[in-house]
PDB file of N, CA and C in Angstrom:
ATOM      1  N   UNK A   1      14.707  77.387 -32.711  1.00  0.00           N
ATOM      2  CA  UNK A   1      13.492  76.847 -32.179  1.00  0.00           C
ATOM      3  C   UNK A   1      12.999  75.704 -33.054  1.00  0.00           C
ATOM      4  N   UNK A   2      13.024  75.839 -34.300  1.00  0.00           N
ATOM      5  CA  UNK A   2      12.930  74.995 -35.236  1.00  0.00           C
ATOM      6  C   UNK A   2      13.771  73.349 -35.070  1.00  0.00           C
ATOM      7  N   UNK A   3      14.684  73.965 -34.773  1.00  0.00           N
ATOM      8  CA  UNK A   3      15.382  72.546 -34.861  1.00  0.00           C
ATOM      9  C   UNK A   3      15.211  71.660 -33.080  1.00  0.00           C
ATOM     10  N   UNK A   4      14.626  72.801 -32.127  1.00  0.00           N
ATOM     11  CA  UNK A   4      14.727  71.695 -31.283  1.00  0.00           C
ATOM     12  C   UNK A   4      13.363  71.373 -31.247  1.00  0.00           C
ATOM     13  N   UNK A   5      12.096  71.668 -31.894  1.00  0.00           N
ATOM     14  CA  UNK A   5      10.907  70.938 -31.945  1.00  0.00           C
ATOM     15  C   UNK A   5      11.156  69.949 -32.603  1.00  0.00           C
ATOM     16  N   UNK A   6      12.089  69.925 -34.013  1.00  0.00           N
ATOM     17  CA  UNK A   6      12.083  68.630 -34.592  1.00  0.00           C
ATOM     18  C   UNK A   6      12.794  67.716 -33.607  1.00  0.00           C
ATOM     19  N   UNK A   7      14.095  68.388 -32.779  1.00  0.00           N
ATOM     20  CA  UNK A   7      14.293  66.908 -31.767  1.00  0.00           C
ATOM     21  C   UNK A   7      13.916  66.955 -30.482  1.00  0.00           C
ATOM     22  N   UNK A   8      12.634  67.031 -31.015  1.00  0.00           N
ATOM     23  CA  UNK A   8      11.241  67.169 -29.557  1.00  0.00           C
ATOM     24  C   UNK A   8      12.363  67.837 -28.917  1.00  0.00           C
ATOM     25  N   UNK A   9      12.719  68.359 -28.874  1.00  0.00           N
ATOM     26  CA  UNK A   9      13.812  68.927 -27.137  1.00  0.00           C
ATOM     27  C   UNK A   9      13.252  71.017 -26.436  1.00  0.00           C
ATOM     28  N   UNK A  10      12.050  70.867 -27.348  1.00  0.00           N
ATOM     29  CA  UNK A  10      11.135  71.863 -26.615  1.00  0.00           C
ATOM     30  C   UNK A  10      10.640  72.038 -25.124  1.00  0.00           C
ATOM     31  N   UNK A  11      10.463  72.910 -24.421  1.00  0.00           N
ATOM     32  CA  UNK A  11      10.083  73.008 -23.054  1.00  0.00           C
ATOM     33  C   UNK A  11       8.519  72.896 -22.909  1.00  0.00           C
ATOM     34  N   UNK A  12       7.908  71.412 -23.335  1.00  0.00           N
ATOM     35  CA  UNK A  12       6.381  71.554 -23.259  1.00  0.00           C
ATOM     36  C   UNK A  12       6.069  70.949 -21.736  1.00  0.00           C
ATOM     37  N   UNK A  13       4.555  71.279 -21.815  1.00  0.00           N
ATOM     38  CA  UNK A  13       4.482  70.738 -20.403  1.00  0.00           C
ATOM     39  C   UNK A  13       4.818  69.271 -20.024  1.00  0.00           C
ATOM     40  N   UNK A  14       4.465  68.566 -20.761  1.00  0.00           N
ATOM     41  CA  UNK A  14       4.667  67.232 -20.627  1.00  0.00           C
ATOM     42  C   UNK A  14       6.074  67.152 -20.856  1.00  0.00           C
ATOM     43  N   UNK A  15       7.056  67.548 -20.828  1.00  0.00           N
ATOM     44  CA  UNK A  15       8.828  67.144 -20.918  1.00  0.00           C
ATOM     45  C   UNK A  15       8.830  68.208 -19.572  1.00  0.00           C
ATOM     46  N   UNK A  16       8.652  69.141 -18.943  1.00  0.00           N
ATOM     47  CA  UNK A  16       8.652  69.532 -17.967  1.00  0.00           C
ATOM     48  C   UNK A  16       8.474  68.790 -16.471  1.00  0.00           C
ATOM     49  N   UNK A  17       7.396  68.505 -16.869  1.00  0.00           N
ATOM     50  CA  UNK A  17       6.530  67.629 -16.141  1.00  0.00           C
ATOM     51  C   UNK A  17       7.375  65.759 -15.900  1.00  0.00           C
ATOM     52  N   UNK A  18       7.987  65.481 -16.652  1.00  0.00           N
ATOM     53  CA  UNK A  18       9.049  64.512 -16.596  1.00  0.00           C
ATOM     54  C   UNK A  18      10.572  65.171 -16.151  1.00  0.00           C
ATOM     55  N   UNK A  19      10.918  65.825 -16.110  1.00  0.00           N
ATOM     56  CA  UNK A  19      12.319  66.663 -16.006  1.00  0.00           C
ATOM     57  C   UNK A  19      11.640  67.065 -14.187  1.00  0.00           C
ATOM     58  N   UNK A  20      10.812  66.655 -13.917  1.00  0.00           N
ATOM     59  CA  UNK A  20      10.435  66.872 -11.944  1.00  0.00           C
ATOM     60  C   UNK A  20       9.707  68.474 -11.923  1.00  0.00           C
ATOM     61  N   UNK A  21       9.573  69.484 -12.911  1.00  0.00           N
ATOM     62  CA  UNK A  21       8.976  70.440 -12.960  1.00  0.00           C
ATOM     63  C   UNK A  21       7.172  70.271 -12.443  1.00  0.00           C
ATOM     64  N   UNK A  22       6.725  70.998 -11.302  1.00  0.00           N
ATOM     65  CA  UNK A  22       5.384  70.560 -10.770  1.00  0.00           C
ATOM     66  C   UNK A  22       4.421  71.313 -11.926  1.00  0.00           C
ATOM     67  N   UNK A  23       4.030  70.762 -12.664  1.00  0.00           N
ATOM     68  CA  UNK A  23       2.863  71.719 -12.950  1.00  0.00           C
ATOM     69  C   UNK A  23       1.368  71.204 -13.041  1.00  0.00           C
ATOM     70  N   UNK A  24       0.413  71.925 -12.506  1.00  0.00           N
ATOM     71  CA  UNK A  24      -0.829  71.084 -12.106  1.00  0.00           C
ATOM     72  C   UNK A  24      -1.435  70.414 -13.333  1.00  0.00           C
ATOM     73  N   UNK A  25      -1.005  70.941 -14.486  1.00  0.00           N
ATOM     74  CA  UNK A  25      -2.316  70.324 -15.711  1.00  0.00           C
ATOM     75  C   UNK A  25      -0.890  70.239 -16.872  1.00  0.00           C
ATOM     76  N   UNK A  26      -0.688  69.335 -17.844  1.00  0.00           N
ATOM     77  CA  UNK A  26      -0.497  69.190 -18.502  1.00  0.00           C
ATOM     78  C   UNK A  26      -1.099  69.625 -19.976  1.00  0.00           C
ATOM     79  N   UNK A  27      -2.327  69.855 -19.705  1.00  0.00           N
ATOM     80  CA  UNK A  27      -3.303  70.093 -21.268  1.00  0.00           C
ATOM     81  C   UNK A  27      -3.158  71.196 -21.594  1.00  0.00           C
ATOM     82  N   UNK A  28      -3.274  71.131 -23.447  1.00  0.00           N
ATOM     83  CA  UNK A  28      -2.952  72.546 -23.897  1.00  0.00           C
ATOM     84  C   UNK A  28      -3.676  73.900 -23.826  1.00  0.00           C
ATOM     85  N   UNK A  29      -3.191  74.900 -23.857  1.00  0.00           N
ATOM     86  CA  UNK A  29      -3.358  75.923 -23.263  1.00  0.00           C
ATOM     87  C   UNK A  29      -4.649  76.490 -23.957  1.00  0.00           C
ATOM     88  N   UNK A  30      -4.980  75.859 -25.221  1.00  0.00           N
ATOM     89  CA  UNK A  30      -5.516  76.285 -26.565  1.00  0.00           C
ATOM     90  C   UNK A  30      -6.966  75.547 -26.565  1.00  0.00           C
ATOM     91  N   UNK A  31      -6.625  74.422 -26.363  1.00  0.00           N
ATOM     92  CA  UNK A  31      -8.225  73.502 -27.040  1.00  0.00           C
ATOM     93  C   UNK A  31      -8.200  72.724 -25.199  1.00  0.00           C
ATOM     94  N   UNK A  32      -7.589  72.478 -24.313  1.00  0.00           N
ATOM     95  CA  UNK A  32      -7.778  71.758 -23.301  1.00  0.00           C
ATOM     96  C   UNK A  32      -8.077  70.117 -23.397  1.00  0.00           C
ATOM     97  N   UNK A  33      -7.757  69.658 -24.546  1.00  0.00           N
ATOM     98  CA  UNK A  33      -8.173  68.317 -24.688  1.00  0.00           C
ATOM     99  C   UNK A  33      -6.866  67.585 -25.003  1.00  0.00           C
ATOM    100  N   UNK A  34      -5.772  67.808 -25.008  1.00  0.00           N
ATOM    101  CA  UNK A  34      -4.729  67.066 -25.620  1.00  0.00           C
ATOM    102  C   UNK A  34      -3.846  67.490 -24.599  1.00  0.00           C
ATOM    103  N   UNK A  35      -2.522  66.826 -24.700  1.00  0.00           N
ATOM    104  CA  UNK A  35      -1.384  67.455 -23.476  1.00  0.00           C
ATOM    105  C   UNK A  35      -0.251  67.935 -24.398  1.00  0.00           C
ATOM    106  N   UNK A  36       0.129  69.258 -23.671  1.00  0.00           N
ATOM    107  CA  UNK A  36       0.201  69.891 -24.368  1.00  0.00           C
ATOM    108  C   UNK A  36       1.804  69.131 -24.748  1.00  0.00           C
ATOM    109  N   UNK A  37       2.501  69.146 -26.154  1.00  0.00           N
ATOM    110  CA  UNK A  37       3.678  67.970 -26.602  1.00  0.00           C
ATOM    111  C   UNK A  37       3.866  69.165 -27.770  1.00  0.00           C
ATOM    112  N   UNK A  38       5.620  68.827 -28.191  1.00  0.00           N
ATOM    113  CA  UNK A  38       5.838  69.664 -29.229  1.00  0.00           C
ATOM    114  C   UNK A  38       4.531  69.758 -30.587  1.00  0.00           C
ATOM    115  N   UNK A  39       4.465  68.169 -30.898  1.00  0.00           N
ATOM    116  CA  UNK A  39       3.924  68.307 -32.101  1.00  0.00           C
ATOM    117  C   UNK A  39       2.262  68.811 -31.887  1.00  0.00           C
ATOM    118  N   UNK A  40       1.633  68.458 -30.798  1.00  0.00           N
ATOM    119  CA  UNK A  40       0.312  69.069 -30.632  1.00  0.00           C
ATOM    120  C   UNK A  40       0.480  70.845 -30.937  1.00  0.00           C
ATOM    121  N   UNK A  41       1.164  71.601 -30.221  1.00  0.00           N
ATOM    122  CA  UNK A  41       1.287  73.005 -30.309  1.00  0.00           C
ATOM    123  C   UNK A  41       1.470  72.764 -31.680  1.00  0.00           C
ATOM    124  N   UNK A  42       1.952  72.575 -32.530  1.00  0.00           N
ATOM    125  CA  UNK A  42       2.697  72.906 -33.713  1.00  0.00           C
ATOM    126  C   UNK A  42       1.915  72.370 -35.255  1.00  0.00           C
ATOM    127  N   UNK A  43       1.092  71.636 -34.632  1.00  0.00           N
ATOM    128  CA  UNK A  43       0.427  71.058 -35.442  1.00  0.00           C
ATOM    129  C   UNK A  43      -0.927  70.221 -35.797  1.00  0.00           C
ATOM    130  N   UNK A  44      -1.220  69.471 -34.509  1.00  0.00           N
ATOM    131  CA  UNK A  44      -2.288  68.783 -34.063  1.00  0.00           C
ATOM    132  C   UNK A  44      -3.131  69.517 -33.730  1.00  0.00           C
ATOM    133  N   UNK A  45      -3.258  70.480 -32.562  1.00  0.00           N
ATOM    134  CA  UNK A  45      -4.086  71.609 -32.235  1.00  0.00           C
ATOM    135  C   UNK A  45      -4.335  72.288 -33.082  1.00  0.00           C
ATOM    136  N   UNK A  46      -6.175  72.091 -32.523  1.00  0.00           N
ATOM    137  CA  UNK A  46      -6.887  72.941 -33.671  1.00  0.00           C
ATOM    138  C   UNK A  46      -6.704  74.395 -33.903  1.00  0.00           C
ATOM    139  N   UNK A  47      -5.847  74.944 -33.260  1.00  0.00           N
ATOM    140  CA  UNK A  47      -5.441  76.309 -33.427  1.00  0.00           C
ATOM    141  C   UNK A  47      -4.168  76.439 -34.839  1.00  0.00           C
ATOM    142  N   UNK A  48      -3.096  75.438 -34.226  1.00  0.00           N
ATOM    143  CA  UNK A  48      -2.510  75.191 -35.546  1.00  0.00           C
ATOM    144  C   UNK A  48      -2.907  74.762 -36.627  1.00  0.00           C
ATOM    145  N   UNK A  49      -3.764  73.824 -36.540  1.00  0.00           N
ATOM    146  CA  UNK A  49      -4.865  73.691 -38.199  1.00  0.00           C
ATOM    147  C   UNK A  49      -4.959  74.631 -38.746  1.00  0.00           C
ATOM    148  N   UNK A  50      -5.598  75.504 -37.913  1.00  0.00           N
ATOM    149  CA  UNK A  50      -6.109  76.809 -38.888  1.00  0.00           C
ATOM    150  C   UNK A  50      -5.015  77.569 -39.173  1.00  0.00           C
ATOM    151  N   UNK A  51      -4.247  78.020 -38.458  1.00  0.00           N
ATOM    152  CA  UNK A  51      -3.022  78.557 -39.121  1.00  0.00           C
ATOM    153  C   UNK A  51      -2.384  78.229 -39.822  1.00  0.00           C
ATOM    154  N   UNK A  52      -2.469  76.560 -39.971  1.00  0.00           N
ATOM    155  CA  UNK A  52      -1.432  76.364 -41.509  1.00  0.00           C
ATOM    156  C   UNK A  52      -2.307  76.160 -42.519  1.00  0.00           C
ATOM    157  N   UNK A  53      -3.457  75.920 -42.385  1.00  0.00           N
ATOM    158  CA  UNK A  53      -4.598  76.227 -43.252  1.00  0.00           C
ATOM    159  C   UNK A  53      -4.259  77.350 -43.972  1.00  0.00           C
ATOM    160  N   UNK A  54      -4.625  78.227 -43.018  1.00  0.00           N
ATOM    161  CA  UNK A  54      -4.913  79.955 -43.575  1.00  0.00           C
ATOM    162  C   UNK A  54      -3.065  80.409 -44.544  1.00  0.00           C
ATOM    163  N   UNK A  55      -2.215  79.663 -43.665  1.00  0.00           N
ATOM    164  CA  UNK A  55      -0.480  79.862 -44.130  1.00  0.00           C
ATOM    165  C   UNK A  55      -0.827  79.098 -45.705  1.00  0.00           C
ATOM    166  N   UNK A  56      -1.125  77.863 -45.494  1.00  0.00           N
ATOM    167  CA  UNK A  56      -1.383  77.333 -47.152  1.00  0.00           C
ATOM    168  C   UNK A  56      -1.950  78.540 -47.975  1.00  0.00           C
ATOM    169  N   UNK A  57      -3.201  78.495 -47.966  1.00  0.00           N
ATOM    170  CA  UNK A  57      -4.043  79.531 -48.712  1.00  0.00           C
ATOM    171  C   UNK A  57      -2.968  80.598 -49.365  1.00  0.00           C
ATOM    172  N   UNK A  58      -2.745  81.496 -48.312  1.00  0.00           N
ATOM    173  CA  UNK A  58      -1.820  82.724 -48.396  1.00  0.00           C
ATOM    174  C   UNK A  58      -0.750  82.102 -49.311  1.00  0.00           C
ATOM    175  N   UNK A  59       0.221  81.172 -49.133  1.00  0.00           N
ATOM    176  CA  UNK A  59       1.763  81.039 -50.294  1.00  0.00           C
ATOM    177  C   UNK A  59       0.917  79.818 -51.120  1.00  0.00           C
ATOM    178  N   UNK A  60      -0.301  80.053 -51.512  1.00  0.00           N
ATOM    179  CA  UNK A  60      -0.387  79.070 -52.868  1.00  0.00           C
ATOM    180  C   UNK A  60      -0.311  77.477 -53.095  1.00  0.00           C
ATOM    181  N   UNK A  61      -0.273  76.995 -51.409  1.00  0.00           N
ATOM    182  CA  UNK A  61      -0.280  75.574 -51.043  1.00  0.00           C
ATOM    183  C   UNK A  61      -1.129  74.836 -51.318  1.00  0.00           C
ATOM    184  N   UNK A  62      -1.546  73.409 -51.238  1.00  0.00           N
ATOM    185  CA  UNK A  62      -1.947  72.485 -51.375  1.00  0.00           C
ATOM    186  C   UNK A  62      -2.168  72.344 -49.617  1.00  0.00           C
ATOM    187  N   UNK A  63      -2.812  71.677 -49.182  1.00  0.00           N
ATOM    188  CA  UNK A  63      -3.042  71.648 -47.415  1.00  0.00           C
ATOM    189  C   UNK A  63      -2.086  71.012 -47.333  1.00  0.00           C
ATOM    190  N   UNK A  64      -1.627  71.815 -45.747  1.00  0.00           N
ATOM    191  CA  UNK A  64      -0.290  70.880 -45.024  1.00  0.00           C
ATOM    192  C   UNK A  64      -0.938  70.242 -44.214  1.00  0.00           C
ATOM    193  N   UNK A  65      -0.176  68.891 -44.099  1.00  0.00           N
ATOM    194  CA  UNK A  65      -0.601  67.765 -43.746  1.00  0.00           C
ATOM    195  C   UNK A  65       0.872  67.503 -42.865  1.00  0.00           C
ATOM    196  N   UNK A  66       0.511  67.602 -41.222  1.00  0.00           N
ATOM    197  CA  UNK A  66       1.940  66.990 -40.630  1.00  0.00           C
ATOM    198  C   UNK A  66       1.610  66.209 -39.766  1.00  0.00           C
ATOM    199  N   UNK A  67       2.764  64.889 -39.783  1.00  0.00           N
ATOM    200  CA  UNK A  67       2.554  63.890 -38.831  1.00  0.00           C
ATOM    201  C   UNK A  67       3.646  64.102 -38.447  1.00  0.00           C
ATOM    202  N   UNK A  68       4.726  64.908 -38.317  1.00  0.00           N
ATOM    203  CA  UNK A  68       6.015  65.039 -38.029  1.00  0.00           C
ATOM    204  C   UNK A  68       6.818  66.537 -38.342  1.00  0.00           C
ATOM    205  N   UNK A  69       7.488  66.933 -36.873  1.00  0.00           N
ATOM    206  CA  UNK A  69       7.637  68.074 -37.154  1.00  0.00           C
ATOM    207  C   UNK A  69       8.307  68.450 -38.369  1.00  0.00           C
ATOM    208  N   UNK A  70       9.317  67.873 -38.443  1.00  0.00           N
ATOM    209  CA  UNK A  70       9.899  67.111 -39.939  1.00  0.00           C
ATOM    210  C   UNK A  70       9.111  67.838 -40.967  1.00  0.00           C
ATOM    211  N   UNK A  71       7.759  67.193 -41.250  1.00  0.00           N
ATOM    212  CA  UNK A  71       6.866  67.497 -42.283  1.00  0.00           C
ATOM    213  C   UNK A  71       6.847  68.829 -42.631  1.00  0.00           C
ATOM    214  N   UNK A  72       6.496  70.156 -41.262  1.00  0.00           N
ATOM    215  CA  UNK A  72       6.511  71.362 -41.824  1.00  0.00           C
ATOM    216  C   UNK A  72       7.511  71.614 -42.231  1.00  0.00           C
ATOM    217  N   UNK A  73       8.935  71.343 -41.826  1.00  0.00           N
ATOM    218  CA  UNK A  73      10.118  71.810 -42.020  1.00  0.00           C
ATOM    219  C   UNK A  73      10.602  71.695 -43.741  1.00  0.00           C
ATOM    220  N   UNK A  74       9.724  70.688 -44.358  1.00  0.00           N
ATOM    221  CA  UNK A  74       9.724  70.058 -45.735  1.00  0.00           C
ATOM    222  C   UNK A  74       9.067  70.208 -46.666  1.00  0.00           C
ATOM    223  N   UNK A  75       7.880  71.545 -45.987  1.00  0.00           N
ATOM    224  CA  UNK A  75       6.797  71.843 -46.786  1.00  0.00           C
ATOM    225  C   UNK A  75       7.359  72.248 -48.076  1.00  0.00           C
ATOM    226  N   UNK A  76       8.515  73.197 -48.095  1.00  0.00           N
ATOM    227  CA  UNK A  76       9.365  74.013 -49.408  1.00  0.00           C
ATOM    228  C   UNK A  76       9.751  72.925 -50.420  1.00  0.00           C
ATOM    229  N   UNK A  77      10.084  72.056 -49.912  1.00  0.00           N
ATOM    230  CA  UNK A  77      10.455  70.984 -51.212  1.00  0.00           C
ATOM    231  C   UNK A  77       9.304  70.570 -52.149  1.00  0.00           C
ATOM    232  N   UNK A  78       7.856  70.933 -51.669  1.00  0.00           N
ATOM    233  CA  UNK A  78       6.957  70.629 -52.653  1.00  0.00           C
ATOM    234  C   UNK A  78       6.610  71.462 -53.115  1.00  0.00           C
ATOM    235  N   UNK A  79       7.511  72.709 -53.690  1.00  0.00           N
ATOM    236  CA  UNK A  79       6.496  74.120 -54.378  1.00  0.00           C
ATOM    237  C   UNK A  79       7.084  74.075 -55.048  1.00  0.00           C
ATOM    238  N   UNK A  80       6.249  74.385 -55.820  1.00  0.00           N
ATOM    239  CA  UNK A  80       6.312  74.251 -57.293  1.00  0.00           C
ATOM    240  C   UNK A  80       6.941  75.885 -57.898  1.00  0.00           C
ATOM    241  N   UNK A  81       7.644  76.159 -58.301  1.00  0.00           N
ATOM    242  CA  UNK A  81       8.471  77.405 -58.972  1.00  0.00           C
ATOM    243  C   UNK A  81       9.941  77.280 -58.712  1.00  0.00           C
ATOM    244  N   UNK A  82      10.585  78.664 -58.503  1.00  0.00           N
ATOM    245  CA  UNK A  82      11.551  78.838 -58.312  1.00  0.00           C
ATOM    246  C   UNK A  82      12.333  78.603 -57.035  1.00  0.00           C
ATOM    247  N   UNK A  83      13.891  78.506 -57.147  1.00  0.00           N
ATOM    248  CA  UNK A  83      14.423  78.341 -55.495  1.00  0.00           C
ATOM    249  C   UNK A  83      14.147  79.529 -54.917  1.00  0.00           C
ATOM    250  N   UNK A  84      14.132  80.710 -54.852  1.00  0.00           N
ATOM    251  CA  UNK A  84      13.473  81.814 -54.001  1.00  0.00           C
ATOM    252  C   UNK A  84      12.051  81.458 -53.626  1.00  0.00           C
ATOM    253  N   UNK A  85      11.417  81.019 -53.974  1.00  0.00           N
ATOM    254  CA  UNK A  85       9.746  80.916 -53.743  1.00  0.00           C
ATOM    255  C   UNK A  85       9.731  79.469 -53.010  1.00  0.00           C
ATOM    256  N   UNK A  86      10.586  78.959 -53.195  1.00  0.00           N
ATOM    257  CA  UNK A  86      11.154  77.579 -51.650  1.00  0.00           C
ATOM    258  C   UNK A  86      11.251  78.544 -50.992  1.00  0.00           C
ATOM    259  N   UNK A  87      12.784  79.160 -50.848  1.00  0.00           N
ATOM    260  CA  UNK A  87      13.213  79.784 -50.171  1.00  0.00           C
ATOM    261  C   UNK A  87      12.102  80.519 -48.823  1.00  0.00           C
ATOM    262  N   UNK A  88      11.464  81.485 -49.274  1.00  0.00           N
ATOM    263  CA  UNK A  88      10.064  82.058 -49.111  1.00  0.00           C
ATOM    264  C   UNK A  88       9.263  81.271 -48.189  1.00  0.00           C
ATOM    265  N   UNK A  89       8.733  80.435 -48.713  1.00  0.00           N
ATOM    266  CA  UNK A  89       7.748  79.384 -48.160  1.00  0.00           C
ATOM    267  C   UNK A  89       8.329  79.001 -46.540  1.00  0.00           C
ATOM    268  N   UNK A  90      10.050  78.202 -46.767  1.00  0.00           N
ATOM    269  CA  UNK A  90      10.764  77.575 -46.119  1.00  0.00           C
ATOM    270  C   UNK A  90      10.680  78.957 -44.431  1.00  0.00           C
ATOM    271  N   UNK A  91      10.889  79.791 -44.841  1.00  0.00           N
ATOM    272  CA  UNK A  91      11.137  81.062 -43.933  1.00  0.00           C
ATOM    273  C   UNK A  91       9.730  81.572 -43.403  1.00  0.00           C
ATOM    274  N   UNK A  92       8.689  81.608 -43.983  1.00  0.00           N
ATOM    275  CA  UNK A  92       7.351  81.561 -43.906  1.00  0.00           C
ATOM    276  C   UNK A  92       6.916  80.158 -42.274  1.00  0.00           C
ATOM    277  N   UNK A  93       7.495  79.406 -43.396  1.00  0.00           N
ATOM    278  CA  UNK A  93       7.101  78.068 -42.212  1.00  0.00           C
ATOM    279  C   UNK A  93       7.623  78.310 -40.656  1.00  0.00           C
ATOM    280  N   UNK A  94       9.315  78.941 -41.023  1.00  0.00           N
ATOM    281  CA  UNK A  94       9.950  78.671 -39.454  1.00  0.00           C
ATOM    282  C   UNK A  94       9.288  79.861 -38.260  1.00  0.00           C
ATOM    283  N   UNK A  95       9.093  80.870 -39.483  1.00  0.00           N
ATOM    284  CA  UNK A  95       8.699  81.945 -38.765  1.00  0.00           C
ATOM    285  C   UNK A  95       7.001  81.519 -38.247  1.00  0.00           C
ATOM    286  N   UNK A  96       6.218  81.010 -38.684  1.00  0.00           N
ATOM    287  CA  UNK A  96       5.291  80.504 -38.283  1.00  0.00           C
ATOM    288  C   UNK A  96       4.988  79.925 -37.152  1.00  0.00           C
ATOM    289  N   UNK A  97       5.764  78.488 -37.297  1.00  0.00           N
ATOM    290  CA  UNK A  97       6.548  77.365 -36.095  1.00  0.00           C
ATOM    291  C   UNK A  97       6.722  78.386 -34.558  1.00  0.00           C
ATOM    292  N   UNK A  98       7.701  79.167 -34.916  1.00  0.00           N
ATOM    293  CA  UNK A  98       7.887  79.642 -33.720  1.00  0.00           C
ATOM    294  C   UNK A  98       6.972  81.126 -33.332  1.00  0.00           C
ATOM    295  N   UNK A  99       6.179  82.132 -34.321  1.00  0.00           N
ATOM    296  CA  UNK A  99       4.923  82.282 -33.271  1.00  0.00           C
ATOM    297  C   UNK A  99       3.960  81.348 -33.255  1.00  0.00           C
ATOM    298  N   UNK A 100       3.435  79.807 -33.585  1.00  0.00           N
ATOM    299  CA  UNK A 100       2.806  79.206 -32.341  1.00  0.00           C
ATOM    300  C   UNK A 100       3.326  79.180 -31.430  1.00  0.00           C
ATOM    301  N   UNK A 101       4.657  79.184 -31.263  1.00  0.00           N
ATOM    302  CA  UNK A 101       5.243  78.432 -29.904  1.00  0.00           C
ATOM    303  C   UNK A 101       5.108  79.597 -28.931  1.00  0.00           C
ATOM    304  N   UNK A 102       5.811  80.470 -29.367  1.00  0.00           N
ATOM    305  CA  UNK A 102       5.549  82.080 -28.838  1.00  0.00           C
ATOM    306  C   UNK A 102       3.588  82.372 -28.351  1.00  0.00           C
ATOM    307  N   UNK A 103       2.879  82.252 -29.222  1.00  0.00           N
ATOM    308  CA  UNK A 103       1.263  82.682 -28.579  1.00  0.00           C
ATOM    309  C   UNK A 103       1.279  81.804 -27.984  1.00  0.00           C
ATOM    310  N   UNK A 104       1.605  80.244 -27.922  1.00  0.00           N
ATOM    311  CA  UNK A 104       1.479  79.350 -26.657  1.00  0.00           C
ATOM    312  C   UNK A 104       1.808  80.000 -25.337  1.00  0.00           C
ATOM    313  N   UNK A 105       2.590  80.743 -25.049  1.00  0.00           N
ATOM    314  CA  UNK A 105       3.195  80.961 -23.727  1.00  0.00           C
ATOM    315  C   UNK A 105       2.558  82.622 -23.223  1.00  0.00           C
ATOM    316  N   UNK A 106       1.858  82.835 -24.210  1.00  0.00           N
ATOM    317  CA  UNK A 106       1.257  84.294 -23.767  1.00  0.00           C
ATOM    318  C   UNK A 106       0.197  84.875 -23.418  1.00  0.00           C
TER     319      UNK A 106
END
């Protein structure tokens, strides 16, 4: 799941919605103001704020800051300790990534 948000190749509404799929509203399911796009679920939406907010806090982060799905995927390269505590973080993130994507659809 990880790797096809980074090559946008997720099933959001708006790639649906181009692929001839009818669906009446494009906007996200969450805040209703944005359409709904890999990186909005994942990151832009204020629902994801707070979750990587609250995910920082919890593993000892500095705020994540993403302009690219890329970015979360890279969060581990900036922690500071050991390769297990990357490691950690890195697995933290994917597992994250994909329950937004997962409470998106539920």
């Amino acid at each position: 799941m990880a790797w096809r948000a980074e090559m946008n190749r997720l099933p959001t509404k708006v790639k649906l919605v181009k692929r001839g799929v009818y669906i009446p509203n494009t906007l996200c399911v969450w805040c209703g103001y944005h359409d709904e796009t890999s990186m909005h679920v994942l990151a832009d939406c204020i629902i994801a704020i707070n979750v990587w907010e609250r995910i920082g806090k919890w593993c000892g982060l500095e705020l994540i800051y993403a302009f690219e799905i890329k970015d979360l995927l890279q969060v581990y390269k900036k922690v500071l300790g050991g390769k297990m505590k990357r490691k950690i973080v890195h697995g933290v993130m994917i597992v994250t990534m994909w329950s937004l994507w997962k409470a998106r659809n539920d």
